[in-house]
N, C-alpha and C. Protein backbone atom coordinates (compact mmCIF):
# COMPACT_ATOMS: atom_id res chain seq x y z
N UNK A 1 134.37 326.68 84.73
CA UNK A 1 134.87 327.84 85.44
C UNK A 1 136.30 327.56 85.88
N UNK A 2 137.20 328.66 85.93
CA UNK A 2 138.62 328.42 86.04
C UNK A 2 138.83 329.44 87.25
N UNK A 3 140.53 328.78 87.83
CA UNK A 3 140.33 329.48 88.86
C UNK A 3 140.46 331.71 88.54
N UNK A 4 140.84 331.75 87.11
CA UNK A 4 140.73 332.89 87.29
C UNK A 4 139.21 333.84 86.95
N UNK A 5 138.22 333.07 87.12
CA UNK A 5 136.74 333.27 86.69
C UNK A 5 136.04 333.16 88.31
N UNK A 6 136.78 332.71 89.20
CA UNK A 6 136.74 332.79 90.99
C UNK A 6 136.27 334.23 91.55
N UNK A 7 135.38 334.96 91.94
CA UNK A 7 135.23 336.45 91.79
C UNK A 7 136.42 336.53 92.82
N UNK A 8 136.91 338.06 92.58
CA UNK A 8 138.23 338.51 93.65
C UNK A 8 138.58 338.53 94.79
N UNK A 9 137.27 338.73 95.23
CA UNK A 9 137.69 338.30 97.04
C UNK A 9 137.79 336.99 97.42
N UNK A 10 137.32 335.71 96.97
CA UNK A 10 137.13 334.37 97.14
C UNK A 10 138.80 333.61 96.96
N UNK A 11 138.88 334.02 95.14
CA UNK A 11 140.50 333.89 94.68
C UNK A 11 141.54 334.52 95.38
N UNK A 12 141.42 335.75 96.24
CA UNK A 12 142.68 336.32 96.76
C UNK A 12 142.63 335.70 98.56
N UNK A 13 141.68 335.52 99.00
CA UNK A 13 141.98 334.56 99.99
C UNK A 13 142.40 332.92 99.89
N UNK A 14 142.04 332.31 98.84
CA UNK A 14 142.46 331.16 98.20
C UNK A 14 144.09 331.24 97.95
N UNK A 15 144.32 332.28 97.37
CA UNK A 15 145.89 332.58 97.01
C UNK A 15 147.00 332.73 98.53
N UNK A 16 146.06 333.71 99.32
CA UNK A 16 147.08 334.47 100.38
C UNK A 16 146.63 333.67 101.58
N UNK A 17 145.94 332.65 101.63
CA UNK A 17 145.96 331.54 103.10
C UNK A 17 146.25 330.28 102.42
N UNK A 18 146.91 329.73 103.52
CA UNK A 18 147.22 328.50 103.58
C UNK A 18 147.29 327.14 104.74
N UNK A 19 146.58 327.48 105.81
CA UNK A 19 146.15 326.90 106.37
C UNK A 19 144.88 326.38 106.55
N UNK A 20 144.21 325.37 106.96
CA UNK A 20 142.91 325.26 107.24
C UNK A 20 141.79 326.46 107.39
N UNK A 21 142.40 327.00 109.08
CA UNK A 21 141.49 327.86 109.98
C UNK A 21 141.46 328.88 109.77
N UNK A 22 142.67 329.71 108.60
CA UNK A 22 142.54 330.86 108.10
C UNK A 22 141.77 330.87 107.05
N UNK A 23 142.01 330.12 106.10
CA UNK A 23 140.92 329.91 104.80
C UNK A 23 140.07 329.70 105.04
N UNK A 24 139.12 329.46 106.47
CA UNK A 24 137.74 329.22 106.29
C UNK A 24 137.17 330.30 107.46
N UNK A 25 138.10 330.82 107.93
CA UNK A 25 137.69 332.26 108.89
C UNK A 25 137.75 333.36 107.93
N UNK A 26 138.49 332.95 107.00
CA UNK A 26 138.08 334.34 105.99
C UNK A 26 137.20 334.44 104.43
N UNK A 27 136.96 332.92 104.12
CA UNK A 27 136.13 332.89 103.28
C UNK A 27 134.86 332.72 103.36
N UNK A 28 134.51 332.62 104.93
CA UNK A 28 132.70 332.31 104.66
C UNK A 28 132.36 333.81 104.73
N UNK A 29 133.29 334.85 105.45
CA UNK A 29 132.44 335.95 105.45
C UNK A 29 132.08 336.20 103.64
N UNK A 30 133.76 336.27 102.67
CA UNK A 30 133.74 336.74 101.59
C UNK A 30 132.44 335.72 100.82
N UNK A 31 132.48 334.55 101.30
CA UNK A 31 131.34 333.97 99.91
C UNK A 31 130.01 334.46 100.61
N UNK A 32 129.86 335.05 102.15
CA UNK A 32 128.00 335.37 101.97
C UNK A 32 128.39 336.67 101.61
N UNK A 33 128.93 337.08 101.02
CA UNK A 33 128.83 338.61 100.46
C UNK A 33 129.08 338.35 98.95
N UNK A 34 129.52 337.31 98.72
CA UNK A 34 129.57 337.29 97.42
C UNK A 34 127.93 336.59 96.33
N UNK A 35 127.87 335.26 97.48
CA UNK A 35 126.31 334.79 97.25
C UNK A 35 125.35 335.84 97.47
N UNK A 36 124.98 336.99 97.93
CA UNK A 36 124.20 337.64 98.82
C UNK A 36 123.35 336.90 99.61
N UNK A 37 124.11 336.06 101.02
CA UNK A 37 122.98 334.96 101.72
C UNK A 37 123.35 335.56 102.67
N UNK A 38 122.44 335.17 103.97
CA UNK A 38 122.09 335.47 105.30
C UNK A 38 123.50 335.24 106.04
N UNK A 39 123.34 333.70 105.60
CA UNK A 39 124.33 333.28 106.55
C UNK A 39 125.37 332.28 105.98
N UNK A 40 126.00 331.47 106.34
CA UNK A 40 127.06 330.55 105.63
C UNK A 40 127.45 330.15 106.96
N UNK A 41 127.84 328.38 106.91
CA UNK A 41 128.28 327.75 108.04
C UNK A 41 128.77 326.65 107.49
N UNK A 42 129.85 326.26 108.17
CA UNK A 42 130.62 325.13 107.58
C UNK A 42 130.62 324.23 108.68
N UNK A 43 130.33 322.78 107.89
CA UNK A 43 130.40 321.76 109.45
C UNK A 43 131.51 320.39 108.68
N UNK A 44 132.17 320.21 109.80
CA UNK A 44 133.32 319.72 109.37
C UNK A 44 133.61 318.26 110.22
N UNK A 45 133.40 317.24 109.73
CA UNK A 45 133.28 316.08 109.97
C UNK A 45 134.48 314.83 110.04
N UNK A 46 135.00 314.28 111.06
CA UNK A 46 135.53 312.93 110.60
C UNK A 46 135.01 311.89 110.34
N UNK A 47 135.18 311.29 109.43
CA UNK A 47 134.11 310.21 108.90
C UNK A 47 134.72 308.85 109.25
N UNK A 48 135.62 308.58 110.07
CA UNK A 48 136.21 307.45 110.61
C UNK A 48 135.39 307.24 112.17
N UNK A 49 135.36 308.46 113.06
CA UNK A 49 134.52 308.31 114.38
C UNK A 49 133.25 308.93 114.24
N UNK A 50 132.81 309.39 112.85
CA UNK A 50 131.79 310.21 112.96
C UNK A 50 131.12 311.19 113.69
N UNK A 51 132.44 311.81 114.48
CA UNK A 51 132.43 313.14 114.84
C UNK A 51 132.13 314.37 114.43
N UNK A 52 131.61 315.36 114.77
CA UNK A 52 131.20 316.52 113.48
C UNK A 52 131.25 317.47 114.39
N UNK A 53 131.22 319.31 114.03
CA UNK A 53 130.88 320.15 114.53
C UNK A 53 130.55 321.08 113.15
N UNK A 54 129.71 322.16 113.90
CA UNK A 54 130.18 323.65 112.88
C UNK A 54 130.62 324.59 113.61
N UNK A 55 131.87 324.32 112.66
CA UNK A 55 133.32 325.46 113.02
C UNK A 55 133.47 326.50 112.83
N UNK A 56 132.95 326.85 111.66
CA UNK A 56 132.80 328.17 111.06
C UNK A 56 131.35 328.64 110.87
N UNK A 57 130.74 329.80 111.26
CA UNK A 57 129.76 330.52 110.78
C UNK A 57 129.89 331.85 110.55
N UNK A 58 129.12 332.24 109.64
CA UNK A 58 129.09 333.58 109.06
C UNK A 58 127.65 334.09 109.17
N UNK A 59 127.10 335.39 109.71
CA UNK A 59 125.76 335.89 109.77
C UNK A 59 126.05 337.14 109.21
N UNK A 60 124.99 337.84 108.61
CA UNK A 60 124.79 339.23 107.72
C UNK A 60 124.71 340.08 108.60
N UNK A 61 124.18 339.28 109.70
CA UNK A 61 123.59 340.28 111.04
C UNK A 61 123.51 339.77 112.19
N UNK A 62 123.79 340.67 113.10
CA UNK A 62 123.57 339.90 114.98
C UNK A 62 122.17 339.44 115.10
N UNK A 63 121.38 339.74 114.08
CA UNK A 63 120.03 339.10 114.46
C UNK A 63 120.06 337.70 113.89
N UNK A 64 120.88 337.37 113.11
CA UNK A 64 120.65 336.08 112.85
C UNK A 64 121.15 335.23 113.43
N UNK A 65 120.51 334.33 113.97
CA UNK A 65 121.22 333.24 114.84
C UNK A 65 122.66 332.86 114.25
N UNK A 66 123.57 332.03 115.32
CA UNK A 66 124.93 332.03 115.02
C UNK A 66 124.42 330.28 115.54
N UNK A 67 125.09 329.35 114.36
CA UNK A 67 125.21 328.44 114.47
C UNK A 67 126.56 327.51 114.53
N UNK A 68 127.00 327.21 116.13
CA UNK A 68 128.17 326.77 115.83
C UNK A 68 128.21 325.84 117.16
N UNK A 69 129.05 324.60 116.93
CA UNK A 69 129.40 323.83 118.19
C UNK A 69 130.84 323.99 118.84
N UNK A 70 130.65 324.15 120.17
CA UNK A 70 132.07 324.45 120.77
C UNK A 70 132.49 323.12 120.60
N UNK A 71 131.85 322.02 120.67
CA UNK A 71 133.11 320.26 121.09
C UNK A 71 132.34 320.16 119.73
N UNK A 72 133.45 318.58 119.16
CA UNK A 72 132.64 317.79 118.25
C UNK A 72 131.71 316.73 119.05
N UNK A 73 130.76 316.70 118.61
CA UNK A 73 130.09 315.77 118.76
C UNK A 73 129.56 314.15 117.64
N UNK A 74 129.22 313.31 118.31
CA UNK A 74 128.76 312.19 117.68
C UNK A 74 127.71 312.22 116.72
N UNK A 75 127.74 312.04 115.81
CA UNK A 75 126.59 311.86 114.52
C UNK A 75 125.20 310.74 115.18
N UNK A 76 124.37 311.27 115.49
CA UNK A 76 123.58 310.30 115.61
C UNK A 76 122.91 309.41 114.74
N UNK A 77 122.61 308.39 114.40
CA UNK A 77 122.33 306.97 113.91
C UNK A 77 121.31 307.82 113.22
N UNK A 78 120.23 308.25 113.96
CA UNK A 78 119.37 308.68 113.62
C UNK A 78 119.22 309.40 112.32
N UNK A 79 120.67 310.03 112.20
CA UNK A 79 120.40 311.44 111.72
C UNK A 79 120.05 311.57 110.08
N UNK A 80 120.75 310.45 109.39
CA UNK A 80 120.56 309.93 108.01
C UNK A 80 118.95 309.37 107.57
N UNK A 81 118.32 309.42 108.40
CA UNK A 81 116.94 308.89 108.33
C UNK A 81 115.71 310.08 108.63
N UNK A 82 116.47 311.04 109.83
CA UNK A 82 115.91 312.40 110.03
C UNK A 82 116.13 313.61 108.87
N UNK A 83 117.18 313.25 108.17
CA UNK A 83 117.94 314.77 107.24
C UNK A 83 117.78 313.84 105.65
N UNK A 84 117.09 313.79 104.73
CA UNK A 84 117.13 313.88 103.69
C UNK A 84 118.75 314.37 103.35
N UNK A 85 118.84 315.65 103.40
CA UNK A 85 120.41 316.09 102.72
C UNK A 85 121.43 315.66 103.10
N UNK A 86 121.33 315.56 104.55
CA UNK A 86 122.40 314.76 105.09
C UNK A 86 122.92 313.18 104.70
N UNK A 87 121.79 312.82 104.34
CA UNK A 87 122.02 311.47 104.02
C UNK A 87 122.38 311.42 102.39
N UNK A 88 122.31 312.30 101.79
CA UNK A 88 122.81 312.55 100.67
C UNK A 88 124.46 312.69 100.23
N UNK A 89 124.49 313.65 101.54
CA UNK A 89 125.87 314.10 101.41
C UNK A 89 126.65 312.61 102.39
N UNK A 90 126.02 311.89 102.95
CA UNK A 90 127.34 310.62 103.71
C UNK A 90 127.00 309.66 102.17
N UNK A 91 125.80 309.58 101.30
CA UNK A 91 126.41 308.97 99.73
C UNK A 91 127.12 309.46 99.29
N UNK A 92 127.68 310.74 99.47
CA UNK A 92 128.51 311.84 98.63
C UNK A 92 127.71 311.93 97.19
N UNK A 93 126.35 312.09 97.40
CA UNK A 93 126.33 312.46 96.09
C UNK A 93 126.35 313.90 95.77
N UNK A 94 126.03 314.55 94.38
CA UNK A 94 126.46 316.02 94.08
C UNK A 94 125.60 316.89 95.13
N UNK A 95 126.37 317.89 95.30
CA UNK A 95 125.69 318.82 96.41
C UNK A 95 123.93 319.36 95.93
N UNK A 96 123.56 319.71 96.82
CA UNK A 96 122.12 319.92 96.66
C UNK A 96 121.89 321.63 96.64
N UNK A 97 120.69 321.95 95.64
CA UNK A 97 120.56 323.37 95.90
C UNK A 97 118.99 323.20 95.83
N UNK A 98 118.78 323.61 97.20
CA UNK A 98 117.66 324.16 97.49
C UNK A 98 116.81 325.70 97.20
N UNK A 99 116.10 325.93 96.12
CA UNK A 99 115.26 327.21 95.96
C UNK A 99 114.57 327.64 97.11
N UNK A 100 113.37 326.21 97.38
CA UNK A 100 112.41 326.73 98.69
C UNK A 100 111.77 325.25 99.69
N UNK A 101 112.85 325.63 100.86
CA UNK A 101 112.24 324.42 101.49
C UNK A 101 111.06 324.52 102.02
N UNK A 102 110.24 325.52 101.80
CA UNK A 102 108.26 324.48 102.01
C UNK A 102 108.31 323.95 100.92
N UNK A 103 108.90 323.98 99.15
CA UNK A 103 108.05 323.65 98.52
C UNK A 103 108.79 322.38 97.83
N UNK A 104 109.81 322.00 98.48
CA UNK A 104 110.44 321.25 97.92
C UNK A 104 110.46 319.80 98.42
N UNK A 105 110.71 318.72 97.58
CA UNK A 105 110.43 317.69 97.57
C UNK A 105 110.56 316.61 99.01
N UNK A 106 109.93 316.22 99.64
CA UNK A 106 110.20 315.79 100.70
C UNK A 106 111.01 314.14 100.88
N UNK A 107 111.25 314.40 99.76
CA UNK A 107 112.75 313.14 99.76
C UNK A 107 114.30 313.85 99.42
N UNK A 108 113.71 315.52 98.95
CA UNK A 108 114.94 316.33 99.01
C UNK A 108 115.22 316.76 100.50
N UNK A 109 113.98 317.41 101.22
CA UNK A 109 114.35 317.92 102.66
C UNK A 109 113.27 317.77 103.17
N UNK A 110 113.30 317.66 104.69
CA UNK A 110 112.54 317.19 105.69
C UNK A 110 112.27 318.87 106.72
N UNK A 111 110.95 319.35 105.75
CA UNK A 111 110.66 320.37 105.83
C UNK A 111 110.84 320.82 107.30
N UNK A 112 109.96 320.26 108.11
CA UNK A 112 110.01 320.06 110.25
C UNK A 112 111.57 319.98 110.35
N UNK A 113 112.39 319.58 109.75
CA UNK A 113 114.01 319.20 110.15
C UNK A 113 114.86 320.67 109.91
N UNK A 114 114.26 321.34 108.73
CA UNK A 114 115.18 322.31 108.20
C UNK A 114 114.30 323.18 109.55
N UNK A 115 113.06 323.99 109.62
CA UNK A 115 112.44 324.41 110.15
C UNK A 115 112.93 324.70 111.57
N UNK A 116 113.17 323.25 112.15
CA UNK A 116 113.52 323.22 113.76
C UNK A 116 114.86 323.78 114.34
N UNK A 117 115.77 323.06 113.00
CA UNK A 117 117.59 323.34 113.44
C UNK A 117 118.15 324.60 112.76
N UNK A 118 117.91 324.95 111.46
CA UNK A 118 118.03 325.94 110.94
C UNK A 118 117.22 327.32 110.86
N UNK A 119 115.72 327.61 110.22
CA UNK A 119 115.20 328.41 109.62
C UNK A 119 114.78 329.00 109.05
N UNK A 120 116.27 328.28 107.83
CA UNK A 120 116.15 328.83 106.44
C UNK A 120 115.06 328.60 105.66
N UNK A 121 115.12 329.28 104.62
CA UNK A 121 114.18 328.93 103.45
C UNK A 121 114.68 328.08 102.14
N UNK A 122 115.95 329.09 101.77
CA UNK A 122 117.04 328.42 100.76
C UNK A 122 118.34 328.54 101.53
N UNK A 123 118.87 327.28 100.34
CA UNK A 123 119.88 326.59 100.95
C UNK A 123 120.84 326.25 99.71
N UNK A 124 121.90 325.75 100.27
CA UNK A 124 123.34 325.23 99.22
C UNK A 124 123.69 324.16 100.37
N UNK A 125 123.61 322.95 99.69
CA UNK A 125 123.84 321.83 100.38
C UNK A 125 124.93 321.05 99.80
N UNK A 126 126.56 322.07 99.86
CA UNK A 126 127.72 321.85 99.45
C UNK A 126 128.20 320.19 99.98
N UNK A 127 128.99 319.72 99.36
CA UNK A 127 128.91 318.15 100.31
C UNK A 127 130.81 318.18 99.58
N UNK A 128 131.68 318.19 100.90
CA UNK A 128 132.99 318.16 100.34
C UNK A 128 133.41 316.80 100.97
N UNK A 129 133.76 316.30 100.03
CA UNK A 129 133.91 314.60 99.82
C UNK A 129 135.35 314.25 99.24
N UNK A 130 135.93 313.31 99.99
CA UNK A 130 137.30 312.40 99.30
C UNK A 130 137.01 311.05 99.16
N UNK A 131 137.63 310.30 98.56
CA UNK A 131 137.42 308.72 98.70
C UNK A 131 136.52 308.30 98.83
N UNK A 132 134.98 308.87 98.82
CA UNK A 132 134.06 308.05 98.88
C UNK A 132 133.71 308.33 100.54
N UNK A 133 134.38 309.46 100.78
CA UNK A 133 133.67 309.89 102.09
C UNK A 133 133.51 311.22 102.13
N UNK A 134 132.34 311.73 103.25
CA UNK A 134 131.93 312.58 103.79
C UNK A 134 132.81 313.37 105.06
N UNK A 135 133.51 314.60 104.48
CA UNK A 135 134.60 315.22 105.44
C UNK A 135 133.94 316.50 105.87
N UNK A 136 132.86 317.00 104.92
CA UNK A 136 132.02 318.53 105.36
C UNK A 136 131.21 319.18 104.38
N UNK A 137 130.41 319.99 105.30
CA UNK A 137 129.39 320.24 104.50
C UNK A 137 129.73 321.86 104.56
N UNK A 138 129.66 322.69 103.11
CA UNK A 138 129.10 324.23 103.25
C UNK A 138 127.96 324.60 102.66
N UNK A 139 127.43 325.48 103.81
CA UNK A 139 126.01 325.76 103.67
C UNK A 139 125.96 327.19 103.45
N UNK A 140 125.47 327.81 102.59
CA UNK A 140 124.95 329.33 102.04
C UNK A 140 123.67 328.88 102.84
N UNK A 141 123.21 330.10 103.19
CA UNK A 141 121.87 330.05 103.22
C UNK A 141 121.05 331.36 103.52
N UNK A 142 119.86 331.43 102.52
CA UNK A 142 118.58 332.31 102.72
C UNK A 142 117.70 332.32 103.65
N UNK A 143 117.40 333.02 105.01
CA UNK A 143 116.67 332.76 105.26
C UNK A 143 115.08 333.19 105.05
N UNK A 144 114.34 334.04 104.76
CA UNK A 144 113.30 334.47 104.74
C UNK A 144 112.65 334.98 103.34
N UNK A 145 113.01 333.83 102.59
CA UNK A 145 112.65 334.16 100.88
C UNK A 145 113.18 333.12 100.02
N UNK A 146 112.75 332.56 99.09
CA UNK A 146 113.07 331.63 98.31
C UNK A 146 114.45 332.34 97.22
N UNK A 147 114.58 331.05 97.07
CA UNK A 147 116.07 332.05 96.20
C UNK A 147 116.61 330.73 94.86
N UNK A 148 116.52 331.39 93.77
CA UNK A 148 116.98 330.53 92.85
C UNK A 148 118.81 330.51 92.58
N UNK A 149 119.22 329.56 92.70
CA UNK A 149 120.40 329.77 92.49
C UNK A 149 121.47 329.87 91.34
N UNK A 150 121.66 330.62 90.81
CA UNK A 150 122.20 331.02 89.81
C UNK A 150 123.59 329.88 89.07
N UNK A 151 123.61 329.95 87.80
CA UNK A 151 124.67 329.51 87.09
C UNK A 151 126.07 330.01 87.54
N UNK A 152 125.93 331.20 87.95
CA UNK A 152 127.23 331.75 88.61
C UNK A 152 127.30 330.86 90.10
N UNK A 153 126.42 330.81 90.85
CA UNK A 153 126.43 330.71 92.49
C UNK A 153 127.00 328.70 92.59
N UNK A 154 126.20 328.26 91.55
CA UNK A 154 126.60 326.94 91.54
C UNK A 154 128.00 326.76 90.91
N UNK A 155 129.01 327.43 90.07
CA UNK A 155 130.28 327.37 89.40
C UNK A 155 130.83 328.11 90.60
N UNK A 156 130.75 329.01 91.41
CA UNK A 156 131.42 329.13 92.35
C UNK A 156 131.64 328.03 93.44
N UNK A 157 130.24 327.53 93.79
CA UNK A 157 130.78 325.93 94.55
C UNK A 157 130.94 325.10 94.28
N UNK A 158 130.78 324.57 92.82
CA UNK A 158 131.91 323.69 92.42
C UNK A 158 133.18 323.99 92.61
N UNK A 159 133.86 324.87 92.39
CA UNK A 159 134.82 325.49 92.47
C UNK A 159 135.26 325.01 94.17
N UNK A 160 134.76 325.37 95.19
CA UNK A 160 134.82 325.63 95.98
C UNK A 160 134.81 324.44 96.61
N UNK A 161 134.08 323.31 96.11
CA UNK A 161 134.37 322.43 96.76
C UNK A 161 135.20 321.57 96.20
N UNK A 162 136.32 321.60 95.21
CA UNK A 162 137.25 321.39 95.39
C UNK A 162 138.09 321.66 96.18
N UNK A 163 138.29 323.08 95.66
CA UNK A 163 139.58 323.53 96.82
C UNK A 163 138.77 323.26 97.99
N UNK A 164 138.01 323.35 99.03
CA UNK A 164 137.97 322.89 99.83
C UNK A 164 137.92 321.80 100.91
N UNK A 165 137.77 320.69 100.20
CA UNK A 165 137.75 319.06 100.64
C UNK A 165 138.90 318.89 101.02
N UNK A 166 140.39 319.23 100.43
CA UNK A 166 141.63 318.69 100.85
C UNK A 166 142.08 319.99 102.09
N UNK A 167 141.33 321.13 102.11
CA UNK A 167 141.83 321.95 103.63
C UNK A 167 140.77 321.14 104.73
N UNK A 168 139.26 320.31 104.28
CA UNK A 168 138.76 319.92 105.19
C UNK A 168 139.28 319.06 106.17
N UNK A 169 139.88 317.64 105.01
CA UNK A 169 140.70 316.50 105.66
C UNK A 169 141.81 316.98 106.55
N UNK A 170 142.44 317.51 105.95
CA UNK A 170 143.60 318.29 106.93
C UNK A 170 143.44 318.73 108.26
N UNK A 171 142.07 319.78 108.14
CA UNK A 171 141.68 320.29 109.46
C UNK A 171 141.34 319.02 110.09
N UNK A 172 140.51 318.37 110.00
CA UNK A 172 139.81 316.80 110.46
C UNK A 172 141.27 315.96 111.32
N UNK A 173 142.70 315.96 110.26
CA UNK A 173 143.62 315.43 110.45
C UNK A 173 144.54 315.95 111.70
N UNK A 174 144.30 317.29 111.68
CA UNK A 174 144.98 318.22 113.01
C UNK A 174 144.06 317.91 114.39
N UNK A 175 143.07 318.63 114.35
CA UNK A 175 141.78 318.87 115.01
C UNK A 175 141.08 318.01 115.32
N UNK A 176 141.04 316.99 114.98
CA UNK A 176 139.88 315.80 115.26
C UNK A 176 140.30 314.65 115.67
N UNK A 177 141.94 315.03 116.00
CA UNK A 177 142.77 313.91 115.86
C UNK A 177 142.46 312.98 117.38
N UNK A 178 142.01 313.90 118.47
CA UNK A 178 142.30 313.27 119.57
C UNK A 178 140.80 312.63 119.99
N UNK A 179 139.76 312.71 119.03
CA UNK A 179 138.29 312.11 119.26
C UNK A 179 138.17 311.04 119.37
């Protein structure tokens, strides 16, 4: 997929922002309208103090919970041993797509984990990575129905997590600087 195969709203905010906090205040709304998902939330990590928050969220609706942290907070020790995906994404390995978390593998997700903090059902377990580190995660997500994810939906976040890893570090580099 090339960037001119990007559907139009995704590519013309890619083109016309150039900062961190604008490109990601205006693309989670455009990609859950473009994925058709509930919600979309981006959590954005320094991987030197292992600080994290989610900065950005996007909901379809006021009924859906809004997931976001005002401070960053500390990664708990714990948390790589509690989150299957999570611990995926601090290997940086390829992002994960979840169809249906009851039915899915419990070395993929920690069914009680997704259940408690999230909701969802399906998921996109984007993992935007430099050097062999973990800088943020974007999350699409379904909540109340299984959802297969399409050849299109996965070439869009590849896509996406390119361009997005080097606005992550940046933000991390501004924003996270004083943690």
């Amino acid at each position: 997929m090339t960037d001119l195969t990007l559907p139009k709203p995704i590519k013309h905010i890619l083109d016309t922002h150039n900062e961190p906090d604008s490109v990601f205040a205006a693309l989670l709304p455009a990609l859950g309208e473009v994925l058709q998902c509930d919600r979309c939330f981006l959590f954005l990590r320094n991987p030197e103090t292992k600080f994290g928050k989610v900065a950005y969220c996007w909901r379809r609706n006021q009924e859906i919970p809004e997931i976001l942290d005002s401070d960053w907070k500390l990664e708990p020790d714990s948390l790589p041993k509690e989150d299957p995906l999570y611990a995926a994404a601090l290997r940086t390995d390829p992002s994960v797509y979840v169809e249906d978390v009851e039915t899915a593998s419990p070395e993929v997700v920690n069914k009680e984990f997704e259940r408690k903090h999230f909701g969802h059902r399906a998921l996109i377990h984007a993992h935007l990575c430099q050097d062999g580190q973990l800088w943020g995660i974007l999350q699409p997500e379904i909540l109340d129905q299984k959802r297969v994810w399409s050849i299109f939906d996965r070439a869009v976040i590849t896509q996406l997590e390119t361009k997005l890893t080097p606005l992550a570090v940046a933000y991390i580099q501004v924003f996270a600087s004083s943690d």
